[in-house]
N, C-alpha and C. Protein backbone atom coordinates (compact mmCIF):
# COMPACT_ATOMS: atom_id res chain seq x y z
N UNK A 1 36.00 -29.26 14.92
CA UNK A 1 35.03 -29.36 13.85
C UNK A 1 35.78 -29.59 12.54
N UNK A 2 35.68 -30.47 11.47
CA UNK A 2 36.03 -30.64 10.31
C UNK A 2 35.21 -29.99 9.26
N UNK A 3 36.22 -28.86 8.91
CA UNK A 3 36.05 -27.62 7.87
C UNK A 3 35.33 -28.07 6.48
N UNK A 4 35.84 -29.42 6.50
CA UNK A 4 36.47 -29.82 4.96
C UNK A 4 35.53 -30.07 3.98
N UNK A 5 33.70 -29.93 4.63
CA UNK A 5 33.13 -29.90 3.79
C UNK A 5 32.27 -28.25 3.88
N UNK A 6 33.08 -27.72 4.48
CA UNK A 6 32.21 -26.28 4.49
C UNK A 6 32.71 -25.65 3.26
N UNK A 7 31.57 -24.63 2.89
CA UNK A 7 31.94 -23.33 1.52
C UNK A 7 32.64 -22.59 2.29
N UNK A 8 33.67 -21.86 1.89
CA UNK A 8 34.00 -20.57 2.40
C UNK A 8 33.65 -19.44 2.26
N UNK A 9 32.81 -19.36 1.28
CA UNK A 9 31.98 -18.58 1.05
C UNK A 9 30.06 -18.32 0.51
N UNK A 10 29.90 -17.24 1.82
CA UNK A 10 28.18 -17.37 1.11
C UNK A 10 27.99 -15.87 1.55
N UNK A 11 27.58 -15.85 -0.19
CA UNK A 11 27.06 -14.03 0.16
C UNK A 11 28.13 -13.04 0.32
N UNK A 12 27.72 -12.50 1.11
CA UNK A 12 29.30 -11.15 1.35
C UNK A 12 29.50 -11.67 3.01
N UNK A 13 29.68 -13.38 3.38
CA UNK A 13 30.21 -13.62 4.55
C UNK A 13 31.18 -14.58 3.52
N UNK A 14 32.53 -14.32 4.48
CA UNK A 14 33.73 -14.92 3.44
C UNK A 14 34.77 -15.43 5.24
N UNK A 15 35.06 -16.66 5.19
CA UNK A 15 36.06 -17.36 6.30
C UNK A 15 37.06 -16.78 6.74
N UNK A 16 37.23 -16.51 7.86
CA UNK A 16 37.92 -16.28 9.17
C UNK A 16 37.75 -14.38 8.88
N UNK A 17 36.96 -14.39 8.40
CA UNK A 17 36.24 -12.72 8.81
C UNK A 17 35.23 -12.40 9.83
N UNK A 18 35.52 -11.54 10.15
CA UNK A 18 34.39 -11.64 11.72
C UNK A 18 33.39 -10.06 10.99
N UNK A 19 32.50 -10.52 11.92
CA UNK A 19 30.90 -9.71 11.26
C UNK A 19 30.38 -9.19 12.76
N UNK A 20 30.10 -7.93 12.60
CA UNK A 20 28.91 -7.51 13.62
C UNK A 20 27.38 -7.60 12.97
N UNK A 21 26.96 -7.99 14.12
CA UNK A 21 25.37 -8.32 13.71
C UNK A 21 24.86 -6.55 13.75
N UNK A 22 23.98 -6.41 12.92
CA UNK A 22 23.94 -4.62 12.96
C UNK A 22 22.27 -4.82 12.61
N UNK A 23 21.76 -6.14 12.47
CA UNK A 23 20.03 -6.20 12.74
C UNK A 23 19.44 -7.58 13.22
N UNK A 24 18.93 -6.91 14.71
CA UNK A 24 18.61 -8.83 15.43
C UNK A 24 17.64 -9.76 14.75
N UNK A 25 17.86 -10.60 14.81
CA UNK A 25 16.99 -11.91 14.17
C UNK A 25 17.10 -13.35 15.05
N UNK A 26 16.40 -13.90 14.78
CA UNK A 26 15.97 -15.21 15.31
C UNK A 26 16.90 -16.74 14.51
N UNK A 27 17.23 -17.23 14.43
CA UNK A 27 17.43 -18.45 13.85
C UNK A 27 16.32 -19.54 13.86
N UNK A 28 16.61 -20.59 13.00
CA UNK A 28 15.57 -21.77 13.01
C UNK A 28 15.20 -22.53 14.02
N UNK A 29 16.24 -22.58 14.80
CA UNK A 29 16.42 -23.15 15.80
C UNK A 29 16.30 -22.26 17.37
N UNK A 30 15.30 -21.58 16.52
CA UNK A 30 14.75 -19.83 18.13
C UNK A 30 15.93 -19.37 18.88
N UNK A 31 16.85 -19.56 18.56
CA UNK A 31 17.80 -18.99 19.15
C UNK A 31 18.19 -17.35 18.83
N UNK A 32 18.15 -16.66 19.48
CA UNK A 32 18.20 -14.92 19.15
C UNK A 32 19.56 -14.36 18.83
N UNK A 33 20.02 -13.36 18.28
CA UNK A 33 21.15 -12.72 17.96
C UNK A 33 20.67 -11.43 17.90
N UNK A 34 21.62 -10.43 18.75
CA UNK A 34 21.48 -9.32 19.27
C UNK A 34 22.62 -8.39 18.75
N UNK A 35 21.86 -6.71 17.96
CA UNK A 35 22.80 -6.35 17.47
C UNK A 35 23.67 -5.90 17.88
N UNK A 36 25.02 -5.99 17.61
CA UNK A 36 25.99 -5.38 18.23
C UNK A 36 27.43 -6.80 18.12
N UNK A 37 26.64 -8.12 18.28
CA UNK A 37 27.49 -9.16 18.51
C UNK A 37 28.33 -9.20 17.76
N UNK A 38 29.85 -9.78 18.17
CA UNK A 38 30.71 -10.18 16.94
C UNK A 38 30.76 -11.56 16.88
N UNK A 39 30.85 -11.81 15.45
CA UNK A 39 31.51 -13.30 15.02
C UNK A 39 32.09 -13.43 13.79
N UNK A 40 32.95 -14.72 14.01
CA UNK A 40 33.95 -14.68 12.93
C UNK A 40 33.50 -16.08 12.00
N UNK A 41 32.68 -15.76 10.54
CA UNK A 41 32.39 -16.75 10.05
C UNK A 41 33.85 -17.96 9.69
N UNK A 42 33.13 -19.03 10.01
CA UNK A 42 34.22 -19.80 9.53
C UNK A 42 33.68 -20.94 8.31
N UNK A 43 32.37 -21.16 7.98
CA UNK A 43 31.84 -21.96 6.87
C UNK A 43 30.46 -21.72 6.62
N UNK A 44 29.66 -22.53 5.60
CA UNK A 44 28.71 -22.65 5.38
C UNK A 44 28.25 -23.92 4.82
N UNK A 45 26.93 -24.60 4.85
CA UNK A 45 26.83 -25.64 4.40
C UNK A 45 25.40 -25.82 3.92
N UNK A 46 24.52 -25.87 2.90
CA UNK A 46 23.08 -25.97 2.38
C UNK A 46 23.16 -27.43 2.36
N UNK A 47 21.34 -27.62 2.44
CA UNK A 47 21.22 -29.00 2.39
C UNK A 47 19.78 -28.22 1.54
N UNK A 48 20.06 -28.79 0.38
CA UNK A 48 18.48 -28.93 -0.30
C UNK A 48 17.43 -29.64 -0.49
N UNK A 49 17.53 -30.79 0.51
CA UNK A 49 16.32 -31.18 0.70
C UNK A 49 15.41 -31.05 1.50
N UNK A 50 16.36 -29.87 2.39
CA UNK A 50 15.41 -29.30 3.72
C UNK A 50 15.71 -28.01 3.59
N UNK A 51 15.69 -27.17 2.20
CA UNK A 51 16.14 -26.12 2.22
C UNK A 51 16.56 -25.42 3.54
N UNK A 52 17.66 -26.06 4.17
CA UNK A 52 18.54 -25.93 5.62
C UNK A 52 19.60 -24.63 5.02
N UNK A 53 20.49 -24.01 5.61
CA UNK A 53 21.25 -23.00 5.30
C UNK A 53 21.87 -23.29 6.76
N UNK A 54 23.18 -23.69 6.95
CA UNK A 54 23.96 -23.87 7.98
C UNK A 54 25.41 -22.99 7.78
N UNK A 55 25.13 -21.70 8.91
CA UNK A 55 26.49 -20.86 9.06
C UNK A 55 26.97 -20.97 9.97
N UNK A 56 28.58 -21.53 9.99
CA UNK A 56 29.19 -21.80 11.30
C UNK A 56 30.33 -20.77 11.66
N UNK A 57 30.13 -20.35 12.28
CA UNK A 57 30.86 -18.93 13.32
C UNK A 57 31.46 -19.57 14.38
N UNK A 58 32.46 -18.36 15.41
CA UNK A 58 33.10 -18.47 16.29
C UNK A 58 32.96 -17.39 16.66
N UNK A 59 33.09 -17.52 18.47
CA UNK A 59 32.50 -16.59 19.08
C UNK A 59 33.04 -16.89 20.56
N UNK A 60 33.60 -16.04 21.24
CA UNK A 60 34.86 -16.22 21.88
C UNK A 60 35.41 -17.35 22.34
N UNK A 61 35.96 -18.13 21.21
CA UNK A 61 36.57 -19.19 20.88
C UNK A 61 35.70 -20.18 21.35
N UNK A 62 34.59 -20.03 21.03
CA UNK A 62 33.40 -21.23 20.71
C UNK A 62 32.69 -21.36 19.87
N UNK A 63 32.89 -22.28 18.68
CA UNK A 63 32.24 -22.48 17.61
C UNK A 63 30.80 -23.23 17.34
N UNK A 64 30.00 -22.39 16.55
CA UNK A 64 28.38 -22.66 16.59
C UNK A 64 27.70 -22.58 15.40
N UNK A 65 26.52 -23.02 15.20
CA UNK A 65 26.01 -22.80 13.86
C UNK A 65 24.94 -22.04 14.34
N UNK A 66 24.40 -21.44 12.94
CA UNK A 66 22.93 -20.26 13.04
C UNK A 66 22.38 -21.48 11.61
N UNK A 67 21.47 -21.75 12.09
CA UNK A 67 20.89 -22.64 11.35
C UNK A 67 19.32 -21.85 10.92
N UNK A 68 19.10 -21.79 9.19
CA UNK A 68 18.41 -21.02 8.58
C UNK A 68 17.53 -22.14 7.73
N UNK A 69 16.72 -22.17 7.98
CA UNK A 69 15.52 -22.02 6.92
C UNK A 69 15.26 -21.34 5.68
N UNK A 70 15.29 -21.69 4.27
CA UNK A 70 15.34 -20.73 3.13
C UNK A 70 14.25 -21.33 2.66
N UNK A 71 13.50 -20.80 3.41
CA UNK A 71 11.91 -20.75 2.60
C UNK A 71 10.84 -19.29 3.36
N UNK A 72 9.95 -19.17 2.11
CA UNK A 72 9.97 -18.18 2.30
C UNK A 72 8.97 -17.54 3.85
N UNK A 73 7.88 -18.43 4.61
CA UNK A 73 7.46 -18.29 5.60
C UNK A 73 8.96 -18.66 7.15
N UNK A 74 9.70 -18.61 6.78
CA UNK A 74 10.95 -19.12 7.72
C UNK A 74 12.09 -17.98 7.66
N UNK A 75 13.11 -18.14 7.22
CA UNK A 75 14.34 -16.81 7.36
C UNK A 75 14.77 -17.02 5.76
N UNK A 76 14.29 -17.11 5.01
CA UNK A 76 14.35 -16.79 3.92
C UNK A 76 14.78 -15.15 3.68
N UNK A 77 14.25 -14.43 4.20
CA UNK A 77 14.46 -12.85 4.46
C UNK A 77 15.94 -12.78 4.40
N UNK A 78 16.17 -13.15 5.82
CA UNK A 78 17.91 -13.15 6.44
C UNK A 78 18.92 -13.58 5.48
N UNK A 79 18.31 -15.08 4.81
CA UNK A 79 19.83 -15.38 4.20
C UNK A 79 19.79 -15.00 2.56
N UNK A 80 18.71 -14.14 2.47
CA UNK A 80 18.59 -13.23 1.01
C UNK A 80 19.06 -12.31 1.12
N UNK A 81 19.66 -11.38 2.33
CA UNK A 81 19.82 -10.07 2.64
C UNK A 81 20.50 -9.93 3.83
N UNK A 82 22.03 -11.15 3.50
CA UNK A 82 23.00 -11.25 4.78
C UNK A 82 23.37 -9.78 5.25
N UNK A 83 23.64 -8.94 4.32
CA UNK A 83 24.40 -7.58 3.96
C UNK A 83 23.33 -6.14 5.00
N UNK A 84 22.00 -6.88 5.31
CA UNK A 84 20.83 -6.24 6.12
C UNK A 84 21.23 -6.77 7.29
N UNK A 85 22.20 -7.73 7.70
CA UNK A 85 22.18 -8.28 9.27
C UNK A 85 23.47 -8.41 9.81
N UNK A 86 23.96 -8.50 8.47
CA UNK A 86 25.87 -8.55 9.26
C UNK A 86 27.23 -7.76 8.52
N UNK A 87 27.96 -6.56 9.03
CA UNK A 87 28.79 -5.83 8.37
C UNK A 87 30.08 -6.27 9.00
N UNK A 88 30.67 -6.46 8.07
CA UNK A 88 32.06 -6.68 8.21
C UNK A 88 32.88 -5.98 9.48
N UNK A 89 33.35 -6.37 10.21
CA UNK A 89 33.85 -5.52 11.69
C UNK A 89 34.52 -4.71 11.28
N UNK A 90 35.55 -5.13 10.18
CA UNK A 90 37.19 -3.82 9.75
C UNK A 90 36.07 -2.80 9.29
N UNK A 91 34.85 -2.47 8.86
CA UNK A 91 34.60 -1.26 8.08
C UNK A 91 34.43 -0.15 9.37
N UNK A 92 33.79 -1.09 10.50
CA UNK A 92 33.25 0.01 12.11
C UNK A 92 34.67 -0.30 12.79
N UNK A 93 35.77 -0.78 12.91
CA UNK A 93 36.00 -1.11 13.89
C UNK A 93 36.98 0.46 14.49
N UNK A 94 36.84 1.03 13.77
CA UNK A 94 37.63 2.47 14.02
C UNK A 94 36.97 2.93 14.94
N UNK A 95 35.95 2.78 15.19
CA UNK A 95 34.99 3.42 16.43
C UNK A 95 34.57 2.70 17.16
N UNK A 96 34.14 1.16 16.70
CA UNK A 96 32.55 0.43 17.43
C UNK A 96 31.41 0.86 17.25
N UNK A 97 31.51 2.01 15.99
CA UNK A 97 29.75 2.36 16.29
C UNK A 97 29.21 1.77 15.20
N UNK A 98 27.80 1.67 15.68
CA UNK A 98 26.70 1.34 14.40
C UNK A 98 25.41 1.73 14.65
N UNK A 99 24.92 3.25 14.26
CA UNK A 99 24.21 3.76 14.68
C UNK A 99 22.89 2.94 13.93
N UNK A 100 21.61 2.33 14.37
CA UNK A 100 20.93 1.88 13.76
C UNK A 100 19.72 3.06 13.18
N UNK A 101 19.47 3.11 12.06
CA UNK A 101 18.80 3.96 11.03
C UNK A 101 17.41 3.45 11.45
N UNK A 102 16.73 4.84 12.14
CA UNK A 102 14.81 4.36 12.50
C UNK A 102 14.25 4.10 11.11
N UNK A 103 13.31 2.60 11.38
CA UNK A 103 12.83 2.21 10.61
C UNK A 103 12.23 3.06 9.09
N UNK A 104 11.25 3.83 9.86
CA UNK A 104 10.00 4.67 9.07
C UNK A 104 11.33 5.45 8.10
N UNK A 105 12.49 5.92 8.41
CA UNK A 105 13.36 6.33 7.18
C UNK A 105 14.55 5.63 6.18
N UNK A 106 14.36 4.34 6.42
CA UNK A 106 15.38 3.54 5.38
C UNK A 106 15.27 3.77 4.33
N UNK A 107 13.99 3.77 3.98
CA UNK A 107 13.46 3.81 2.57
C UNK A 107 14.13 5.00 1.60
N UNK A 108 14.09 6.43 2.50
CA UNK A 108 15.03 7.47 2.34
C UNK A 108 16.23 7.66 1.84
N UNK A 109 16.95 6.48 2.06
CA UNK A 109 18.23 6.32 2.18
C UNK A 109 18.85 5.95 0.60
N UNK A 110 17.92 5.90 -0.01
CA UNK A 110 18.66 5.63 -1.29
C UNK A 110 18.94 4.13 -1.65
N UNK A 111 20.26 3.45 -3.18
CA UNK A 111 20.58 2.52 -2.90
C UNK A 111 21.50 2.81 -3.64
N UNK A 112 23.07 2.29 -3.76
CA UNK A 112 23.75 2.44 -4.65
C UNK A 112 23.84 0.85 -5.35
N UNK A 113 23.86 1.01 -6.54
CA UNK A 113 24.01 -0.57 -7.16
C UNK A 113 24.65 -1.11 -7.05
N UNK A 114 26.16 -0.33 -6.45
CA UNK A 114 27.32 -1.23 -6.98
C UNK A 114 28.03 -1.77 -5.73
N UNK A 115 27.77 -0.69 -4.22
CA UNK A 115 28.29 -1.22 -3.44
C UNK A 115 27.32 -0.93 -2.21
N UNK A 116 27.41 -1.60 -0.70
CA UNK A 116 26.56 -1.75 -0.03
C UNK A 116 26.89 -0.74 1.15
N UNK A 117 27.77 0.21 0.57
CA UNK A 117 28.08 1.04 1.68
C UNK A 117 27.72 2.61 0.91
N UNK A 118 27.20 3.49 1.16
CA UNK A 118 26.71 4.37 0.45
C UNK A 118 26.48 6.05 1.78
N UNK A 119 26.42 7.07 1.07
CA UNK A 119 26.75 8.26 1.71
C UNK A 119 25.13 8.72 1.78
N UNK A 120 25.07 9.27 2.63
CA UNK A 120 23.44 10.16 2.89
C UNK A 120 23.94 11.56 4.34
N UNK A 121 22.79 12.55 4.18
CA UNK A 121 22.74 13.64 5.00
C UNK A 121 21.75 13.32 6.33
N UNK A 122 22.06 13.61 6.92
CA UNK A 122 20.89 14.14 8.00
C UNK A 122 20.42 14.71 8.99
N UNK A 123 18.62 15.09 9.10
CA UNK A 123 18.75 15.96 9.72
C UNK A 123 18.63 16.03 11.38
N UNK A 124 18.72 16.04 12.20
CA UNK A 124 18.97 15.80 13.72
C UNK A 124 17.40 16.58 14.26
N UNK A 125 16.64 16.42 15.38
CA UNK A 125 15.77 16.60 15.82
C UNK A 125 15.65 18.13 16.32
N UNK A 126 17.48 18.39 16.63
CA UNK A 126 17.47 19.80 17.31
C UNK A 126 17.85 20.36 15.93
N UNK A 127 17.43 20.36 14.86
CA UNK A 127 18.12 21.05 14.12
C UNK A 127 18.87 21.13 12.98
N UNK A 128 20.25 20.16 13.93
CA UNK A 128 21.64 20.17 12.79
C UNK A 128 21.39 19.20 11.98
N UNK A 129 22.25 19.37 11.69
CA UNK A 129 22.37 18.97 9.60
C UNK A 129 24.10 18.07 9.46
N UNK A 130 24.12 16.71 9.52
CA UNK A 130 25.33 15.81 9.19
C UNK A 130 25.44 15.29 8.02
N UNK A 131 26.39 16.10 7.10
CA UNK A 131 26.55 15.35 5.68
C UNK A 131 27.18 14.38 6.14
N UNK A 132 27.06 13.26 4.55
CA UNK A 132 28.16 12.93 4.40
C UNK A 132 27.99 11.75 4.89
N UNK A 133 27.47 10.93 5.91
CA UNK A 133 27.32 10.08 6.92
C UNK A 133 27.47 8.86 5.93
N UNK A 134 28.29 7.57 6.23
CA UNK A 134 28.32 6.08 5.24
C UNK A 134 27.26 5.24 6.24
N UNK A 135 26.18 5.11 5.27
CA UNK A 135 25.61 4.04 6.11
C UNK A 135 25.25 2.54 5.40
N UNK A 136 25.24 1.98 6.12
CA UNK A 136 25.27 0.45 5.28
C UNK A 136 23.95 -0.64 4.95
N UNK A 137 23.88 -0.50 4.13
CA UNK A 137 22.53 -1.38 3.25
C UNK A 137 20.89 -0.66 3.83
N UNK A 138 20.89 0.52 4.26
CA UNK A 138 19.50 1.53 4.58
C UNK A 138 19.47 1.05 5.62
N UNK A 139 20.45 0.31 7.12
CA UNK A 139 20.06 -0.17 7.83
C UNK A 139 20.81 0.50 9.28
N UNK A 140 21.91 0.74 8.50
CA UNK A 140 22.87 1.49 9.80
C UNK A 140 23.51 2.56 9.36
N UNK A 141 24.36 3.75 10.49
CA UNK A 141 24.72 4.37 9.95
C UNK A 141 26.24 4.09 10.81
N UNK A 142 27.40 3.88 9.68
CA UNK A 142 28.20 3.10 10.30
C UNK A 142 29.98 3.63 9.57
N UNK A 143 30.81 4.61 10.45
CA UNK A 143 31.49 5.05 9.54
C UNK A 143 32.74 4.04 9.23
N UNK A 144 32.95 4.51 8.39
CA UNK A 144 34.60 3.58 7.58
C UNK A 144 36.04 3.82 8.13
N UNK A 145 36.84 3.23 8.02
CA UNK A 145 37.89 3.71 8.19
C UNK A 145 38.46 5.05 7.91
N UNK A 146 39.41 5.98 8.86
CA UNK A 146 39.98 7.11 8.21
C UNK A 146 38.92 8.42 8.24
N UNK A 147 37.59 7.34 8.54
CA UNK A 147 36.41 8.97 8.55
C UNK A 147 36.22 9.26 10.09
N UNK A 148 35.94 10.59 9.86
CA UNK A 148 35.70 11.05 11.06
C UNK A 148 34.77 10.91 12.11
N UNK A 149 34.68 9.96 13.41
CA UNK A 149 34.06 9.33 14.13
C UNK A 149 33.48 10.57 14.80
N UNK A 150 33.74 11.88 15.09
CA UNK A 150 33.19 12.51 15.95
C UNK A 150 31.19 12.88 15.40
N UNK A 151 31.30 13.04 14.39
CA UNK A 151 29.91 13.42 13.72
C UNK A 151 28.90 12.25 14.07
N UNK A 152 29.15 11.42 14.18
CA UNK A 152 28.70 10.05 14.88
C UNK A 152 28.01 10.03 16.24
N UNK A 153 27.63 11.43 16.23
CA UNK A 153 27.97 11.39 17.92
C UNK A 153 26.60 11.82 18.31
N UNK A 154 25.67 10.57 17.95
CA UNK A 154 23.85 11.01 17.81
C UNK A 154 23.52 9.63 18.17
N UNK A 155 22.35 9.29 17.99
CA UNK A 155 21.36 8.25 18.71
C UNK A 155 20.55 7.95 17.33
N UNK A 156 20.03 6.82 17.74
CA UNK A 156 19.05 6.85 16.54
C UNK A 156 17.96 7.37 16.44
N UNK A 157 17.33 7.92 17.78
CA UNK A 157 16.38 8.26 18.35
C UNK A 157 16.07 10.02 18.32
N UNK A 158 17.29 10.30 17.60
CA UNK A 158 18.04 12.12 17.21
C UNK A 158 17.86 11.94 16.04
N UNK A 159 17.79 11.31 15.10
CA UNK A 159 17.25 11.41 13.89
C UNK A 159 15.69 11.90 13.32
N UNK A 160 15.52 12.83 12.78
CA UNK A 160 14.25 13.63 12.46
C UNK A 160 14.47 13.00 10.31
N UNK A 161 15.15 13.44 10.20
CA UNK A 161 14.88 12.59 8.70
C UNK A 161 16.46 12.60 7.72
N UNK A 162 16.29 11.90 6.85
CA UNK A 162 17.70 11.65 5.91
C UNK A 162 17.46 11.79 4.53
N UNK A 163 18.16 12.22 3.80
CA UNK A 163 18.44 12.15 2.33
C UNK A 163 19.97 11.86 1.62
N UNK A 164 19.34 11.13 0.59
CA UNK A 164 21.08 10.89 -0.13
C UNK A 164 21.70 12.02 -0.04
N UNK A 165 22.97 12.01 0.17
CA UNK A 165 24.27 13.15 -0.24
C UNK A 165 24.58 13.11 -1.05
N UNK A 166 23.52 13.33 -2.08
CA UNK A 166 24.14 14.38 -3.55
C UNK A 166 23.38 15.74 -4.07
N UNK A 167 24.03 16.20 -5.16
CA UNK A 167 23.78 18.03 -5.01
C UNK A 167 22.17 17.78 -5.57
N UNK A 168 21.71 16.62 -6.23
CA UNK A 168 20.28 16.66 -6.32
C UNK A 168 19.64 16.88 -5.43
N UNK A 169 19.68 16.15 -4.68
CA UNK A 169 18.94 15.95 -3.22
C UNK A 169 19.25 17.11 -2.67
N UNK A 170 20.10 17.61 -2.11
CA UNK A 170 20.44 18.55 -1.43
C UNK A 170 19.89 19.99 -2.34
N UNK A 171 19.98 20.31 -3.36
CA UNK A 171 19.05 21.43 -4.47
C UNK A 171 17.72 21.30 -3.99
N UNK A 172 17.01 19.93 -4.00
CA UNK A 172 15.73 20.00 -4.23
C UNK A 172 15.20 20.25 -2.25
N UNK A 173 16.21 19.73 -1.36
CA UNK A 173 15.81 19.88 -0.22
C UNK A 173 15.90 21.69 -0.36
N UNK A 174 16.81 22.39 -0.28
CA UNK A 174 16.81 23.83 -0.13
C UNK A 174 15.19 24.51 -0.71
N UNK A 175 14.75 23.69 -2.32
CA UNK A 175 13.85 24.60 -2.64
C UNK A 175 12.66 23.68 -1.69
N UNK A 176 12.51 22.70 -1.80
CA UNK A 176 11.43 22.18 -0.80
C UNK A 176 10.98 22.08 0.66
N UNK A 177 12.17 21.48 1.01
CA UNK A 177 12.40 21.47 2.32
C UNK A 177 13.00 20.24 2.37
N UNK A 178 12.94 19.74 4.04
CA UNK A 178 12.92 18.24 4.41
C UNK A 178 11.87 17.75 4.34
């Protein structure tokens, strides 16, 4: 394939970085992507007269495009909110995990402005209580390098509810509750 007219960059996908998909979606071309997959972007290419969005990846050493639609009845969603569908592999790759965050509590989750990886608590179905947890864009809960993988060690389906990890939140949970 000749690179030479691809961007190397779109969004927070940047060339010869590989991405796990961490929320499934469809492409333009109905083709499905399932979370968990890896790929290693290698370009991008817009065409604005068909508001087209062409990302070309590699994927065990077979290179492909995810061809997007940027309008707004089409995947307009997806390529507004790459950072909702694909995390960088080096941030999980200490574990492989990416616990996916149940829907009905993203909203919970807070947002930090500045970066797309952000800290929250939560509370487990039997009970316990996991500070601290990095989860990424209200969508996963997905730890970083150097952190401790064992606390990780839940389902998404063990989740009863979440709040940011700070002493606000955590004050107002004690006098309120969850």
């Amino acid at each position: 394939m000749d690179t030479s007219y691809l961007q190397d960059e779109y969004g927070i996908l940047k060339s010869n970085n590989s991405y796990k998909i961490i929320k499934a979606f469809t492409d333009f071309s109905d083709v499905h992507y399932n979370v968990g997959e890896e790929l290693t972007f290698i370009g991008s290419n817009f065409s604005p007269y068909e508001d087209g969005l062409s990302l070309f990846f590699t994927q065990d050493d077979k290179e492909f495009q995810i061809m997007l639609c940027v309008r707004p009845d089409y995947q307009k969603e997806i390529s507004n909110n790459l950072d909702s569908y694909f995390i960088e592999s080096r941030r999980s790759e200490q574990s492989g995990l990416s616990i996916e965050i149940p829907k009905h509590l993203r909203r919970k989750c807070g947002r930090n402005l500045h970066w797309d990886l952000y800290r929250v608590d939560v509370k487990l179905k039997n009970g316990k209580v996991i500070h601290n947890l990095s989860v990424n864009s209200s969508i996963a809960f997905v730890p970083v390098t150097g952190e401790n993988v064992e606390k990780y060690s839940f389902k998404s389906g063990d989740v009863l509810n979440v709040r940011p990890a700070s002493a606000f939140s955590r004050l107002k949970t004690l006098l309120l509750g969850w």
